[in-house]
Protein backbone atom coordinates (compact mmCIF):
# COMPACT_ATOMS: atom_id res chain seq x y z
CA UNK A 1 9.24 40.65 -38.54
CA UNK A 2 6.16 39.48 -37.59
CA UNK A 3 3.49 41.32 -35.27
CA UNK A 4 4.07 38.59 -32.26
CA UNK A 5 7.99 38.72 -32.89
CA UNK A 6 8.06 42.39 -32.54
CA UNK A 7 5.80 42.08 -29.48
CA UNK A 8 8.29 39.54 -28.08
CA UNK A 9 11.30 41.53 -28.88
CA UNK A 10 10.02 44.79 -27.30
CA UNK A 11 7.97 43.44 -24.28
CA UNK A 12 5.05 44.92 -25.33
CA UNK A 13 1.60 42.91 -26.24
CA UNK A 14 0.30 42.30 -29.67
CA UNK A 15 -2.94 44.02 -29.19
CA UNK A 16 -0.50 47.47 -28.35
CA UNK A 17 0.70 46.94 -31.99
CA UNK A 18 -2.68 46.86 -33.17
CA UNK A 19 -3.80 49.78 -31.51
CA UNK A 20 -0.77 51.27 -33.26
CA UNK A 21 -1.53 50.73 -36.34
CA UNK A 22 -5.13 51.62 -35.55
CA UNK A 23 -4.83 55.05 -34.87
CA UNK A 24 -2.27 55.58 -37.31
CA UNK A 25 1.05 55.84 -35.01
CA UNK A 26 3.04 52.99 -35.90
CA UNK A 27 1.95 51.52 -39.44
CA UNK A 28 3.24 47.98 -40.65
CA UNK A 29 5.75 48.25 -43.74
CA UNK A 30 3.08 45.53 -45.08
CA UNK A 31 0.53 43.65 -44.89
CA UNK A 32 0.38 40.46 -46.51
CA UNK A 33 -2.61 38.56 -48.67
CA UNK A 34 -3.37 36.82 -45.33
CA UNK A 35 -3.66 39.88 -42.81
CA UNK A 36 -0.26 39.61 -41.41
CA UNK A 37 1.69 42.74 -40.29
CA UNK A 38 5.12 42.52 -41.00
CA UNK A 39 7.42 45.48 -39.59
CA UNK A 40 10.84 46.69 -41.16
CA UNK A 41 14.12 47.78 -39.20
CA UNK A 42 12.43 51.50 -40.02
CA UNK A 43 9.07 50.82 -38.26
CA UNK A 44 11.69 49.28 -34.90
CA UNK A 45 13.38 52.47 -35.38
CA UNK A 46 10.27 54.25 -35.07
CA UNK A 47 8.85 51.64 -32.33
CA UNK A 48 11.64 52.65 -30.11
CA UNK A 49 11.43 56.31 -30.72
CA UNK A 50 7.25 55.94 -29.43
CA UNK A 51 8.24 53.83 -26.48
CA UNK A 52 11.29 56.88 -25.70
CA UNK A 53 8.37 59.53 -25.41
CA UNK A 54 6.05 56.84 -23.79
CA UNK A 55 8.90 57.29 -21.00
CA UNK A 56 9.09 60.70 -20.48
CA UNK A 57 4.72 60.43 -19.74
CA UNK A 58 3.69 62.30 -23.43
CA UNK A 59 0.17 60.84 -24.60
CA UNK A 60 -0.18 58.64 -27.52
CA UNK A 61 -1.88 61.66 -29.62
CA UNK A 62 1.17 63.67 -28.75
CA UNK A 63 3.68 61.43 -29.88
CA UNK A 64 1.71 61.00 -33.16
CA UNK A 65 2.28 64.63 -33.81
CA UNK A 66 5.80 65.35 -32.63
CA UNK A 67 7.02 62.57 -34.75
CA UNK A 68 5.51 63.42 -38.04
CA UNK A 69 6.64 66.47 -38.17
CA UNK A 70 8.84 67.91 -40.76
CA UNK A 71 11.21 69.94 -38.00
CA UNK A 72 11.69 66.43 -35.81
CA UNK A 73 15.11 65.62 -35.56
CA UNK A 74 15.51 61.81 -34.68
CA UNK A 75 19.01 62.28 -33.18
CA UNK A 76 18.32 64.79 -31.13
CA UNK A 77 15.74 63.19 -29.32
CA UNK A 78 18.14 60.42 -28.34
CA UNK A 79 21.06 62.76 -27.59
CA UNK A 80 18.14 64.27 -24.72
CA UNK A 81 17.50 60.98 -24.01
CA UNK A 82 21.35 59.75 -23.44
CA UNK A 83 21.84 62.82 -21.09
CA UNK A 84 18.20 62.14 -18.98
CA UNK A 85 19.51 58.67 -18.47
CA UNK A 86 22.92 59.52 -17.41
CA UNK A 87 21.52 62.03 -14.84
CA UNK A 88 19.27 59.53 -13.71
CA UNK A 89 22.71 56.78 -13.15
CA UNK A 90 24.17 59.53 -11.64
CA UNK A 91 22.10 60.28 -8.90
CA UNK A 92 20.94 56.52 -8.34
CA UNK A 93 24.69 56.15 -8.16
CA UNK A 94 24.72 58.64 -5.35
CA UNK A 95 21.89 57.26 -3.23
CA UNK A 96 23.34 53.75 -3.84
CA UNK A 97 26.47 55.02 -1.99
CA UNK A 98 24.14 56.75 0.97
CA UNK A 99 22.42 53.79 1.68
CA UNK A 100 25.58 51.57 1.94
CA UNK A 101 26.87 53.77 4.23
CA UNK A 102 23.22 54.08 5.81
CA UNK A 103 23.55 50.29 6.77
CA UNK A 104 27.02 51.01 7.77
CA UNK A 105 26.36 53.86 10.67
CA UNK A 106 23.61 51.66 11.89
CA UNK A 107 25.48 48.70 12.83
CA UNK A 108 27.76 51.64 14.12
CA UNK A 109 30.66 50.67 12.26
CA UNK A 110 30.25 54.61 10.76
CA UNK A 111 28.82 58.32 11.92
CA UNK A 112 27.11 59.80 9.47
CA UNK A 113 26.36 63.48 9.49
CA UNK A 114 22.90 64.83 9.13
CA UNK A 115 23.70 66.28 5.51
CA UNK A 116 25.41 62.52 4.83
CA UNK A 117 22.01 61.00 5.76
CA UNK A 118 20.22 63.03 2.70
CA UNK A 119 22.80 63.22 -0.23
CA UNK A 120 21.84 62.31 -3.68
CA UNK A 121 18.36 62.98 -2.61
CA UNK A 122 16.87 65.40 -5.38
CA UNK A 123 13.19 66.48 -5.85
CA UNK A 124 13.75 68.69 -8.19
CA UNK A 125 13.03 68.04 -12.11
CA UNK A 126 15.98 66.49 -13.82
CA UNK A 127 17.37 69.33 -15.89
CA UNK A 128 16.90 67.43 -19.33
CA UNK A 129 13.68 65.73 -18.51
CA UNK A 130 12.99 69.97 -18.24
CA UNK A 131 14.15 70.71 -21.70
CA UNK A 132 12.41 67.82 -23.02
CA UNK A 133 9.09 68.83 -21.85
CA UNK A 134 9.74 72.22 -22.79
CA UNK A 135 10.74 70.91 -26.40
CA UNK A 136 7.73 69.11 -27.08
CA UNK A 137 5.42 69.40 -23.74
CA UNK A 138 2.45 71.54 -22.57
CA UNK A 139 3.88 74.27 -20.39
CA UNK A 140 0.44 74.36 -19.22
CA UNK A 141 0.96 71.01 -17.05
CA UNK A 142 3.47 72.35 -15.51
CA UNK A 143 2.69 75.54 -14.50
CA UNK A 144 -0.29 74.21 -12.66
CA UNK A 145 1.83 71.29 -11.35
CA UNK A 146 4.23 74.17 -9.71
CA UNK A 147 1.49 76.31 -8.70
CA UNK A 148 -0.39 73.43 -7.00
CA UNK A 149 3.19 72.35 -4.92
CA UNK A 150 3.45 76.33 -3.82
CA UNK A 151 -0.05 75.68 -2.13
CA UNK A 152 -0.48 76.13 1.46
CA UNK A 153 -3.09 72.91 3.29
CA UNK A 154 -5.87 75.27 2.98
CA UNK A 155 -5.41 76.61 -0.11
CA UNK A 156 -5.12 72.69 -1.61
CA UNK A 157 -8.39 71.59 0.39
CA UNK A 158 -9.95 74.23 -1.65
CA UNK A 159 -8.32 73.25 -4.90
CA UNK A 160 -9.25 69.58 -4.20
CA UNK A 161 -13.05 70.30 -3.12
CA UNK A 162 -13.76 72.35 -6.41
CA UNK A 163 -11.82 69.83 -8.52
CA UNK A 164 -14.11 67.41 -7.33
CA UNK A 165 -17.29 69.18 -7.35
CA UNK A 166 -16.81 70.36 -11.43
CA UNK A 167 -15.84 66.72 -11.61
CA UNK A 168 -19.15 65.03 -10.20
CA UNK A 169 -21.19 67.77 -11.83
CA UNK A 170 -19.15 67.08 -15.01
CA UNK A 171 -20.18 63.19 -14.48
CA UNK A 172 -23.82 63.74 -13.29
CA UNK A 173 -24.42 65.36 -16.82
CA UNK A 174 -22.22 63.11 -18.97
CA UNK A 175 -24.81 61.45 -21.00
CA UNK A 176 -26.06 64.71 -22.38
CA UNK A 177 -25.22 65.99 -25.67
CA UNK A 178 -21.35 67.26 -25.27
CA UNK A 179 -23.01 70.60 -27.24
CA UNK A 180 -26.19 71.27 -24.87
CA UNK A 181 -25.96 74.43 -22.85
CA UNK A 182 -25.58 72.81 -19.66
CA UNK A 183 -22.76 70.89 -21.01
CA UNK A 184 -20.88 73.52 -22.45
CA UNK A 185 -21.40 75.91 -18.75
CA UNK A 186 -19.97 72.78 -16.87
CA UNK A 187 -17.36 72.26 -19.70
CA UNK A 188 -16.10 76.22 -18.96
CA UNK A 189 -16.29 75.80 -15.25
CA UNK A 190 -13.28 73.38 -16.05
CA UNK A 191 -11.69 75.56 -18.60
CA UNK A 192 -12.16 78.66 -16.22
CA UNK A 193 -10.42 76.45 -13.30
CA UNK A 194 -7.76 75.46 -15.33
CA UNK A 195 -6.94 78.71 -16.14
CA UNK A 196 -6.53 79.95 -12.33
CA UNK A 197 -3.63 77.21 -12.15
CA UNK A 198 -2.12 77.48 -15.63
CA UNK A 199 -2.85 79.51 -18.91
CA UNK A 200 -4.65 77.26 -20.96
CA UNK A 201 -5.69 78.34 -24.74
CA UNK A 202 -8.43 76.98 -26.61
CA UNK A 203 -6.55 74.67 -28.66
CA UNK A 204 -4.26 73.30 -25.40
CA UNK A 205 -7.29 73.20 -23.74
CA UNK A 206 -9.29 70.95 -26.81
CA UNK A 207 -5.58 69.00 -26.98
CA UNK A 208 -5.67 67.81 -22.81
CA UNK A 209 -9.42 67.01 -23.75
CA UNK A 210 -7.87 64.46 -26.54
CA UNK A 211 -5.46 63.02 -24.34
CA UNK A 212 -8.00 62.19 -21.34
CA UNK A 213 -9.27 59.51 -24.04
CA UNK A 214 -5.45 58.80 -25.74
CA UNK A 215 -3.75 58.13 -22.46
CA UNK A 216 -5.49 55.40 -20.40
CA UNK A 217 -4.16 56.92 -17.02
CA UNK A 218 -5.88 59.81 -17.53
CA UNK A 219 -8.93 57.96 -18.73
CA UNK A 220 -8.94 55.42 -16.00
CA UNK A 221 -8.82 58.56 -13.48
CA UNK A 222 -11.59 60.67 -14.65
CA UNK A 223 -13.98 57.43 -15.34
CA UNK A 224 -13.85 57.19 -11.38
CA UNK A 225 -16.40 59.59 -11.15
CA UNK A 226 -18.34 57.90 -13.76
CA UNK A 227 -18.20 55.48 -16.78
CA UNK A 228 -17.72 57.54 -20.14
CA UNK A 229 -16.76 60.75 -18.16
CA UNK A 230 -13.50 61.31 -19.94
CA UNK A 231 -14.73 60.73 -23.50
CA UNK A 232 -17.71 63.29 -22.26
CA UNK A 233 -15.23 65.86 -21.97
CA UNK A 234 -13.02 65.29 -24.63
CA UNK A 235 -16.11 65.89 -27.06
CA UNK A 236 -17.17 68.76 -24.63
CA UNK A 237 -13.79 70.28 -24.58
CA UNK A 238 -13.41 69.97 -27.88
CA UNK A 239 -17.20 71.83 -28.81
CA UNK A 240 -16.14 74.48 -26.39
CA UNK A 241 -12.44 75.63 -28.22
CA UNK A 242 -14.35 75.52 -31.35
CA UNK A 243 -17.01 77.27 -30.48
CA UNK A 244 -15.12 80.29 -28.28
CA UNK A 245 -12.67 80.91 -31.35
């Protein structure tokens, strides 16, 4: 299949193809003479399987590496995949069924019991998307994620002030040599922070660096604070693991 075909079969644009094949995640069986990409059933195979981890929120750089290694096992990312979807039926199934009877009790043809009001409500994390992370995820993430949520108002007015203060001291400095000594001090500020919330080593810390710039949430965050901020750190981050092995 052609590049545009693919693109039209999976939803996605041409240019995300590209950028595939750019940075080595999804290669074209072939190129012809002309510059045409043509993709085999193996390269849709592996198209889905990108798009599957694109889902559960891993970074482009991350899914590069899971699925080139030796120990991946194809089918069992599905199978995980199967049972995170079911869950997720499930307990749309059960809030489908609480607002029917929602819209039932308030034309009063129903009471509905304070517990009734809440059920299929669930804010915790779906026990597969759990093992999925844990399978191929930075535990990091989501120990700070958990220790953030545990947070009393105070204690996150703090967290958010010095957040953004190492982030618009971070930004005032950003066109400085990612090596310089003020760049590196800032750079551990960060590294130092991250570390109160999670437990961050050098080379997790040098891979979240990588995916500020691979994953254009993250990049379109961070470049709030300034233009070029998070390719700043990524180069930063990455200086400072290699440097404090």
């Amino acid at each position: 299949m052609k590049v545009k075909e693919v693109a039209d079969l999976v939803g996605i644009s041409v240019r995300t193809l590209h950028h595939y094949d750019e940075i080595g995640l999804l290669a074209p069986e072939k190129t012809t003479e002309a510059g045409y990409r043509l993709y085999s059933d193996d390269n849709l195979e592996t198209l889905q399987q990108i798009l599957f981890f694109k889902e559960l929120g891993f970074p482009l750089k991350k899914i590069k590496e899971i699925i080139n290694r030796p120990s991946f096992d194809r089918q069992e990312a599905l199978e995980l995949h199967r049972k995170m979807l079911l869950e997720k039926r499930k307990r749309l199934n059960q809030m489908i069924a609480t607002i029917e009877k929602t819209i039932q009790h308030a034309k009063g043809e129903i009471e509905m019991s304070n517990e009734e009001k809440f059920k299929g409500f669930d804010f915790s994390h779906n026990r597969y998307e759990q093992e999925a992370r844990e399978r191929w995820g930075d535990e990091a993430v989501d120990q700070a994620n958990t220790k953030v949520t545990s947070m009393s108002k105070g204690e996150k007015k703090e967290f958010e002030n010095r957040f953004n203060e190492i982030y618009h001291g971070l930004a005032a400095i950003r066109h400085t040599a990612p090596e310089s000594d003020e760049a590196q001090a800032r750079i551990k500020e960060w590294f130092d922070f991250l570390n109160q919330m999670g437990d961050y080593s050098l080379d997790a810390f040098k891979g979240l660096g990588q995916m500020y710039v691979d994953d254009e949430r993250f990049t379109k965050n961070i470049d709030q604070f300034g233009e070029g901020l998070a390719q700043f750190m990524c180069d930063a981050m990455a200086v400072f693991a290699h440097t404090n092995k």
